[in-house]
C-alpha atoms as a PDB file:
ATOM      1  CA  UNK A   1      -6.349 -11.642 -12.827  1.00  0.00           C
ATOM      2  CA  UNK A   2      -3.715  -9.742 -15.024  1.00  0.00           C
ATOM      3  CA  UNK A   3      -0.441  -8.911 -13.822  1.00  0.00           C
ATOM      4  CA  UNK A   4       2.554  -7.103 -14.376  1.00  0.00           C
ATOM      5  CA  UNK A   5       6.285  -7.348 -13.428  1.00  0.00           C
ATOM      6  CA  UNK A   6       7.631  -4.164 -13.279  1.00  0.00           C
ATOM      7  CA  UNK A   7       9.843  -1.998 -11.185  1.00  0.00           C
ATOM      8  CA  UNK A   8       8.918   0.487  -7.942  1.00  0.00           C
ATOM      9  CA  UNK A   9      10.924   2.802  -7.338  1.00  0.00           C
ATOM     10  CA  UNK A  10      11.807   3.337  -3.793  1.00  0.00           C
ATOM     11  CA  UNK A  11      14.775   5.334  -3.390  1.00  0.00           C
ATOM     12  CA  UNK A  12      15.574   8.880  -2.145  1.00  0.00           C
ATOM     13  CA  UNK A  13      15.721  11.833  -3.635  1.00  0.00           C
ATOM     14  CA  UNK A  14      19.160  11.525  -6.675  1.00  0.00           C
ATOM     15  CA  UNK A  15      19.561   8.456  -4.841  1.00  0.00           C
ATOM     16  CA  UNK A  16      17.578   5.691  -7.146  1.00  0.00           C
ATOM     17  CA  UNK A  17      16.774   2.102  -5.862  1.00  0.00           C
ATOM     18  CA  UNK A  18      14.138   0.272  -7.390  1.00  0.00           C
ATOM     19  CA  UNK A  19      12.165  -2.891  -6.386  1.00  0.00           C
ATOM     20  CA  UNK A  20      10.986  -6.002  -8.527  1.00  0.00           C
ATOM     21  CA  UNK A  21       7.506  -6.075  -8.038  1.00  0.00           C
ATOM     22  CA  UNK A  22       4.471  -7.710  -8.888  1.00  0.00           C
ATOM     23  CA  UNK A  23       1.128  -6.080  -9.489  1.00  0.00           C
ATOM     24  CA  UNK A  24      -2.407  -6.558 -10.607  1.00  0.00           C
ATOM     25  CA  UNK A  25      -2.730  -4.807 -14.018  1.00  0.00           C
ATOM     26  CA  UNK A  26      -5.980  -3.004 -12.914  1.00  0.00           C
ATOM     27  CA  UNK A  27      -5.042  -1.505  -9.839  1.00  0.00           C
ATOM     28  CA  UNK A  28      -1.263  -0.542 -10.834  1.00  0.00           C
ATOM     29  CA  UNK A  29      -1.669   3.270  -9.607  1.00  0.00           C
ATOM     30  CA  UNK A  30      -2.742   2.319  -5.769  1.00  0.00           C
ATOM     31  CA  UNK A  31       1.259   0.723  -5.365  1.00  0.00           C
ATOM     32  CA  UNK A  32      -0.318  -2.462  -3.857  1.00  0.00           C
ATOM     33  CA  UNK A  33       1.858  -4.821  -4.940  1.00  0.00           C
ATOM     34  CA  UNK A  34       1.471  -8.781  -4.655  1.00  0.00           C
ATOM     35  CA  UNK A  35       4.742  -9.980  -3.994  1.00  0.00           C
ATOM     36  CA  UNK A  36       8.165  -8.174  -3.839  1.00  0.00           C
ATOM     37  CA  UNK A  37      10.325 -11.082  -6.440  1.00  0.00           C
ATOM     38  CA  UNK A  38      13.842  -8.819  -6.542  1.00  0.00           C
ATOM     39  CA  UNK A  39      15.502  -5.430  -6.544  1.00  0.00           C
ATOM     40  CA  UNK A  40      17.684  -3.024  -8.719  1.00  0.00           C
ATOM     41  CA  UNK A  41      20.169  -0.645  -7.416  1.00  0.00           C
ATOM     42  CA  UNK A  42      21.708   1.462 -10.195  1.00  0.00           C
ATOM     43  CA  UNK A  43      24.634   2.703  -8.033  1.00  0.00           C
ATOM     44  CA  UNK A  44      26.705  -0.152  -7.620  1.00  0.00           C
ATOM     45  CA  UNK A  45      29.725  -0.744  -9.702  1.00  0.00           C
ATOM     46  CA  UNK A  46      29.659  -4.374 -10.307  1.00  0.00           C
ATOM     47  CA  UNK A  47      26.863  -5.560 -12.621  1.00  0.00           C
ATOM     48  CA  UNK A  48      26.173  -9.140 -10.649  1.00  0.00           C
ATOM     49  CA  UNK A  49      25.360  -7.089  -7.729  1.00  0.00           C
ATOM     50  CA  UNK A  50      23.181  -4.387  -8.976  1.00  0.00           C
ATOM     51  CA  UNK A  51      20.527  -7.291  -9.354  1.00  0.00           C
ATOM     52  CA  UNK A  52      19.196  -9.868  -7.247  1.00  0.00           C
ATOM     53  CA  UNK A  53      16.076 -11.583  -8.076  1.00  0.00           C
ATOM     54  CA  UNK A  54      14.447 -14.302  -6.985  1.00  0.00           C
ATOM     55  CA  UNK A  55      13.852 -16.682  -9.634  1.00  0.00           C
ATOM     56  CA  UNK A  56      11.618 -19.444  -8.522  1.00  0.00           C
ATOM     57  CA  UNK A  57       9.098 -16.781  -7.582  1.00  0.00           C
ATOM     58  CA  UNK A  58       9.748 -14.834 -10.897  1.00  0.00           C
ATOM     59  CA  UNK A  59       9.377 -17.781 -12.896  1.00  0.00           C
ATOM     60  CA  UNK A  60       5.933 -18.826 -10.989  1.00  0.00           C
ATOM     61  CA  UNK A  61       4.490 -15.632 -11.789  1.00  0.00           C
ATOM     62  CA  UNK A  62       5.559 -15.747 -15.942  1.00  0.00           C
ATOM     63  CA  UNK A  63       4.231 -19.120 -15.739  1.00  0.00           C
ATOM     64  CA  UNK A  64       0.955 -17.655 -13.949  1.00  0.00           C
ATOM     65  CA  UNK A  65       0.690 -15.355 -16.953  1.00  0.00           C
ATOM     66  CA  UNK A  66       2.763 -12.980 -15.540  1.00  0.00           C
ATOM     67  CA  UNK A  67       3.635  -9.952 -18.360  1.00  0.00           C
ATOM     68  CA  UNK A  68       6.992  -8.266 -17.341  1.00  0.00           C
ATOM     69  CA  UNK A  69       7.670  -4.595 -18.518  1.00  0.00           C
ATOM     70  CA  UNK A  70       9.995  -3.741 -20.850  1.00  0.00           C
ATOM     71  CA  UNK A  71      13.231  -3.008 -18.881  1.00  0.00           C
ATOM     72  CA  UNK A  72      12.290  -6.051 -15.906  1.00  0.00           C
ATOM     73  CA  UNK A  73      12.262  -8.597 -19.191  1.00  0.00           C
ATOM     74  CA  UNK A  74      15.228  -6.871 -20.111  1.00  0.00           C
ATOM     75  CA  UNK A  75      16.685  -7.315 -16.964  1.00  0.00           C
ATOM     76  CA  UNK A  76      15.707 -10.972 -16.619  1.00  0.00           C
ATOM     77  CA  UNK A  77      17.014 -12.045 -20.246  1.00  0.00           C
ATOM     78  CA  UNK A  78      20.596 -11.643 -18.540  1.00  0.00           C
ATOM     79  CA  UNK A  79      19.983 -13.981 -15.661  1.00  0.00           C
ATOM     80  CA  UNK A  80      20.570 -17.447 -16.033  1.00  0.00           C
ATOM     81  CA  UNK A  81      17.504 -19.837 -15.045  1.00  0.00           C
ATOM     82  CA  UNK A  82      15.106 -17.592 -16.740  1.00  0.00           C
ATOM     83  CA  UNK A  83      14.086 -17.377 -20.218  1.00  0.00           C
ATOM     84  CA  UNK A  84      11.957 -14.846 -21.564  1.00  0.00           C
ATOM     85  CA  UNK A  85       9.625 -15.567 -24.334  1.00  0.00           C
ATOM     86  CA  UNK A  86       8.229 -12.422 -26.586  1.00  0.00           C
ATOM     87  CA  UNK A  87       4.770 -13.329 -25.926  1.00  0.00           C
ATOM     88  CA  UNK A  88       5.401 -12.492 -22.460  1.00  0.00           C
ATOM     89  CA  UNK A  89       6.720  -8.980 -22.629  1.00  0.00           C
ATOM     90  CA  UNK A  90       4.376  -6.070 -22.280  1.00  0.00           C
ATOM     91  CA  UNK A  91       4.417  -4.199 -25.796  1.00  0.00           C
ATOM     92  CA  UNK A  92       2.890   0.001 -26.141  1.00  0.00           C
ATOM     93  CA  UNK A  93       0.152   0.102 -28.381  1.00  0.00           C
ATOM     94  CA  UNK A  94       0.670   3.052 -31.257  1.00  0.00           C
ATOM     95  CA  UNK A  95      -0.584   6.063 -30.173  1.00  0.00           C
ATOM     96  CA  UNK A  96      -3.834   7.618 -33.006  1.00  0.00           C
ATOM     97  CA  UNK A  97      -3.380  10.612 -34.476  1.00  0.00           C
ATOM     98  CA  UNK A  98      -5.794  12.913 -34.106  1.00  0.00           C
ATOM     99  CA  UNK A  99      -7.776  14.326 -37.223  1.00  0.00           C
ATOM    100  CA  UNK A 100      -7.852  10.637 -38.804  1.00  0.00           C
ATOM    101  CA  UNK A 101      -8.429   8.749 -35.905  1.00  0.00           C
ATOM    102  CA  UNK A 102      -5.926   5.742 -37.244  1.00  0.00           C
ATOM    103  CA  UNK A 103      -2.770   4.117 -35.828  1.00  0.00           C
ATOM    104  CA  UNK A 104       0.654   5.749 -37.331  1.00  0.00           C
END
């Protein structure tokens, strides 16, 4: 089974607060998630206490073969405990143009 560390949001309406989640790459849209690992709230001043993860669980899951969006492996490169290696972070494929059918 694939999966992905990403973030959920689950705030209200202009008032954002997202959740550290983790989720099995094929069913990503139903927002079944497999285990809540942290949370991100963008509104609070001080930058310790915006995140809180919980590393023993987030470093099961990379260990698991856990691949970690962009922004979460962002997020997790600036907590100690955790190191992030670049095989682990989820890269975009290039998009194909259209009349040649070939990457850009």
């Amino acid at each position: 089974m694939s999966v992905i560390i990403r973030m959920k949001r689950v705030g209200v309406k202009k008032k954002p607060h997202y959740r550290i989640v983790a989720v099995d790459a094929r069913k990503r849209d139903t927002g079944k998630v497999l285990e809540i690992l942290g949370q991100y709230d963008p509104r609070k001043s001080v930058n310790s206490e915006k995140i809180t993860v919980n590393k023993e669980r987030v470093i099961h899951w990379l260990s698991c073969g856990a691949v970690p969006s962009g922004t979460v492996s962002s997020f997790l490169s600036k907590i100690d405990g955790i190191s992030i290696k670049k095989k682990w972070i989820k890269k975009k494929l290039p998009k194909k143009s259209k009349k040649t059918g070939k990457d850009k």
